[in-house]
C-alpha atoms as a PDB file:
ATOM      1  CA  UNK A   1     -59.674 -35.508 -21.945  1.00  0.00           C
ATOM      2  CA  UNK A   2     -58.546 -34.555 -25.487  1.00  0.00           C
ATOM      3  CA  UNK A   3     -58.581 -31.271 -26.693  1.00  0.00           C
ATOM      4  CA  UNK A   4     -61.643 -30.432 -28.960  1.00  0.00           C
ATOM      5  CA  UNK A   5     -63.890 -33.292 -26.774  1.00  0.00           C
ATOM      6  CA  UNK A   6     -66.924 -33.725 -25.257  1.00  0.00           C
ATOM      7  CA  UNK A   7     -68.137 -36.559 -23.078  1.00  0.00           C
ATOM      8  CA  UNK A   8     -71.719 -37.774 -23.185  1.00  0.00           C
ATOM      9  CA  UNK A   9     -74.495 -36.109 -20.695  1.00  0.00           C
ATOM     10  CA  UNK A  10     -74.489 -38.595 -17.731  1.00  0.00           C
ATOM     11  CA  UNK A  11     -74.786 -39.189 -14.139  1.00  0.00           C
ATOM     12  CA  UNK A  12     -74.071 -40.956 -11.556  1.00  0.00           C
ATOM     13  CA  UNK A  13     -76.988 -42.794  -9.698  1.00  0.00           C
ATOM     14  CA  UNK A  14     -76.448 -42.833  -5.659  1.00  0.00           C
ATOM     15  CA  UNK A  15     -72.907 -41.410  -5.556  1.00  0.00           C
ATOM     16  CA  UNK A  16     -70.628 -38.196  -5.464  1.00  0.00           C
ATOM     17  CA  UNK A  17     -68.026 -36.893  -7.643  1.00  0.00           C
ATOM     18  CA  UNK A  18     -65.157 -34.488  -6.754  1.00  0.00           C
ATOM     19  CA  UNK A  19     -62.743 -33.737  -9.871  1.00  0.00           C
ATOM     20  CA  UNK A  20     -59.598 -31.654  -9.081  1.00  0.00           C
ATOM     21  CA  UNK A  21     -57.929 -30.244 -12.714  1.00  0.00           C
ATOM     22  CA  UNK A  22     -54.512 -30.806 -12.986  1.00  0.00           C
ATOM     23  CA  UNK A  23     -53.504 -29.222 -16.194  1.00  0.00           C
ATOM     24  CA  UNK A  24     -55.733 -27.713 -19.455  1.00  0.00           C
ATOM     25  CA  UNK A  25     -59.555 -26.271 -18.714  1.00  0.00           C
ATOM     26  CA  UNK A  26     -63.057 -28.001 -19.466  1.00  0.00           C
ATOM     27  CA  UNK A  27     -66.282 -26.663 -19.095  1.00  0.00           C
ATOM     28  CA  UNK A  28     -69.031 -28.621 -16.846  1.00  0.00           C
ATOM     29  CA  UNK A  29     -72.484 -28.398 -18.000  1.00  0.00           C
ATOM     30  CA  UNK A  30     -74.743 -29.374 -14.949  1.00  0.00           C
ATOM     31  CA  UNK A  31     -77.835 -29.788 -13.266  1.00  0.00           C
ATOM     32  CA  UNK A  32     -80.891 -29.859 -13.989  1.00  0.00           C
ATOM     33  CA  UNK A  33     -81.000 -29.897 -17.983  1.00  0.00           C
ATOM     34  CA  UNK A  34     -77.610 -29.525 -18.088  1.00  0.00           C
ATOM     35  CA  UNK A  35     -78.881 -25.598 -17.525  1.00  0.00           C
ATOM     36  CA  UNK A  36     -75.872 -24.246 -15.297  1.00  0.00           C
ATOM     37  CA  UNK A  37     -72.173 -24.227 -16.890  1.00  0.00           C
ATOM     38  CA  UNK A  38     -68.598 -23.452 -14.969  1.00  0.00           C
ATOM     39  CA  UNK A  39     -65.259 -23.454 -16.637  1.00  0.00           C
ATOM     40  CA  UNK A  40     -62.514 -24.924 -14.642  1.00  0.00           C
ATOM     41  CA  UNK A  41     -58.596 -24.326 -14.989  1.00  0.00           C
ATOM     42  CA  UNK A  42     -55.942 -26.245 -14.076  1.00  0.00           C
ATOM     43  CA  UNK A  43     -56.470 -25.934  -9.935  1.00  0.00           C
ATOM     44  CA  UNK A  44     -59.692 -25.476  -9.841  1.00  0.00           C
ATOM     45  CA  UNK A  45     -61.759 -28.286  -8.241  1.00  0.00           C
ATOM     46  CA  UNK A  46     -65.590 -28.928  -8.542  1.00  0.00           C
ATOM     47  CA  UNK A  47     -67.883 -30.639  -6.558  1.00  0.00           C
ATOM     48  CA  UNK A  48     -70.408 -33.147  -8.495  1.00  0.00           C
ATOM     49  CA  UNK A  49     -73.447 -34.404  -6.049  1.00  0.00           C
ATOM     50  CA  UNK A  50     -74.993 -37.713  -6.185  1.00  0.00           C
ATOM     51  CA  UNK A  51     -77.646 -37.562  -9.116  1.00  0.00           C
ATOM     52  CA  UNK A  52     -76.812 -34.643 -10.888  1.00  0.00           C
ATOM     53  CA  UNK A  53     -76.695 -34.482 -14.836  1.00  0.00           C
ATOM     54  CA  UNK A  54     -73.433 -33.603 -16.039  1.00  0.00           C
ATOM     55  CA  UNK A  55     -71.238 -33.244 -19.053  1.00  0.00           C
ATOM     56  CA  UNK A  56     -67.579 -32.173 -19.733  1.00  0.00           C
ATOM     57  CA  UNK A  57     -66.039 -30.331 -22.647  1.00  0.00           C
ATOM     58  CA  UNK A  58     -63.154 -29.288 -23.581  1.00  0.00           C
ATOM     59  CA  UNK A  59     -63.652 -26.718 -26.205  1.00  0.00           C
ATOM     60  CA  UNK A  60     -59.622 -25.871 -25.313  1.00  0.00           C
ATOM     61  CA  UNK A  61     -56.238 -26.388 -27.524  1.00  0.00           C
ATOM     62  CA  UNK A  62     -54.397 -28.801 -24.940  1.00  0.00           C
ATOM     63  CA  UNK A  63     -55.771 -32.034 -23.514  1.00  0.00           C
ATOM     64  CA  UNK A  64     -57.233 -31.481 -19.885  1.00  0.00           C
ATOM     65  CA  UNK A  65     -55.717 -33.756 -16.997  1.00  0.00           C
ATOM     66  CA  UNK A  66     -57.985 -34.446 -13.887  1.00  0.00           C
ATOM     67  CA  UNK A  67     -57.969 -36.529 -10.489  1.00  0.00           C
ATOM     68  CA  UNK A  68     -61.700 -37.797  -9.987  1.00  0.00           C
ATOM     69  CA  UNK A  69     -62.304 -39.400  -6.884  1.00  0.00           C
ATOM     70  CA  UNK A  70     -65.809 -41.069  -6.330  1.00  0.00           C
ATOM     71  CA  UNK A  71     -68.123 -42.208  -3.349  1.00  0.00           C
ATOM     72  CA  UNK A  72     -68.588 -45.602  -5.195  1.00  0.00           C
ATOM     73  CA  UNK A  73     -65.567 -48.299  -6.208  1.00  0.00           C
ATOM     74  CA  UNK A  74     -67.776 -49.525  -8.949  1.00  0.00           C
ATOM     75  CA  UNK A  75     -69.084 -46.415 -10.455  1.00  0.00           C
ATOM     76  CA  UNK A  76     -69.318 -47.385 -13.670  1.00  0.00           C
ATOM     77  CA  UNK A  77     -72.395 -49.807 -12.891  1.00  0.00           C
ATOM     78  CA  UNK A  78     -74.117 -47.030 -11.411  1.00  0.00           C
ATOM     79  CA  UNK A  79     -73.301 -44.266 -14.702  1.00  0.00           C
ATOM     80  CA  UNK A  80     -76.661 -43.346 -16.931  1.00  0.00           C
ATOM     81  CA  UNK A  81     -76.564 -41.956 -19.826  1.00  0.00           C
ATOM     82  CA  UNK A  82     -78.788 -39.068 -20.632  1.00  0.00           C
ATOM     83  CA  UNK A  83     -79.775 -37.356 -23.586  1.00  0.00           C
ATOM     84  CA  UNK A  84     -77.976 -33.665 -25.018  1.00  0.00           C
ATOM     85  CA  UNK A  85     -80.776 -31.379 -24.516  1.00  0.00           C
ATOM     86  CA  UNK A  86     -81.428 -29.745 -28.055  1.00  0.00           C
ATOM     87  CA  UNK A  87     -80.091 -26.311 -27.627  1.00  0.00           C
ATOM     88  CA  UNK A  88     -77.129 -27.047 -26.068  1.00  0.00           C
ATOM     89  CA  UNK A  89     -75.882 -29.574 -29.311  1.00  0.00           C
ATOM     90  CA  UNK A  90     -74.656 -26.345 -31.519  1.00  0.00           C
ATOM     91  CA  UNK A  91     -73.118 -24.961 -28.410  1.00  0.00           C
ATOM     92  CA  UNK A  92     -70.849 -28.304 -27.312  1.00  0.00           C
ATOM     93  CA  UNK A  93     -70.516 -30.129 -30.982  1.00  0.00           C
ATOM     94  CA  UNK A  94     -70.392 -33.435 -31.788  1.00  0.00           C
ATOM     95  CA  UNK A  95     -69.627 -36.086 -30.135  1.00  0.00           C
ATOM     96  CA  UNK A  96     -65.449 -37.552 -30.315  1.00  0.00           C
ATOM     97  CA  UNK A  97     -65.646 -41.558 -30.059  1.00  0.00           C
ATOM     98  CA  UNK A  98     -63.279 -42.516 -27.420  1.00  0.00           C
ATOM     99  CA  UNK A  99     -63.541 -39.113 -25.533  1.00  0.00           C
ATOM    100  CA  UNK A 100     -64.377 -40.352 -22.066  1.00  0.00           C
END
């Protein structure tokens, strides 16, 4: 994920997510309103249950490298697309076409 990126609010209907970071940090916006937020570092691993709103940024200098692995081999088909809940869009910035 490039540095200075966000991805779009999402999640991922009927399936798990577990994302190790290899190098860089992002921040995880999750749950419920995209309420609870975590920054990860390079080794740091997160957990991302079946169903649960989520959004990465990288608010960082250097592009962030990650292994995902998911429950689902075709977990794009099962990815929707949520809304940015109003007070978090001056917190996380615009969106970067082509930022995952």
């Amino acid at each position: 994920m490039a540095a200075g990126s966000r991805g779009r609010p999402h999640l991922h209907e009927g399936h798990e997510s577990a994302i190790f970071i290899q190098s860089g940090q992002v921040e995880v916006w999750h749950g419920e309103g995209l309420a609870e937020h975590v920054v990860l570092r390079a080794g740091d691993y997160i957990h991302i249950p079946a169903d649960v709103p989520h959004m990465p940024v990288n608010s960082g200098m250097e592009d962030m490298v990650c292994l995902v692995a998911r429950t689902d081999p075709n977990e794009q088909e099962g990815v929707r697309l949520l809304d940015l809940p109003t007070w978090l869009e001056d917190r996380v910035g615009p969106l970067v076409v082509g930022a995952g």
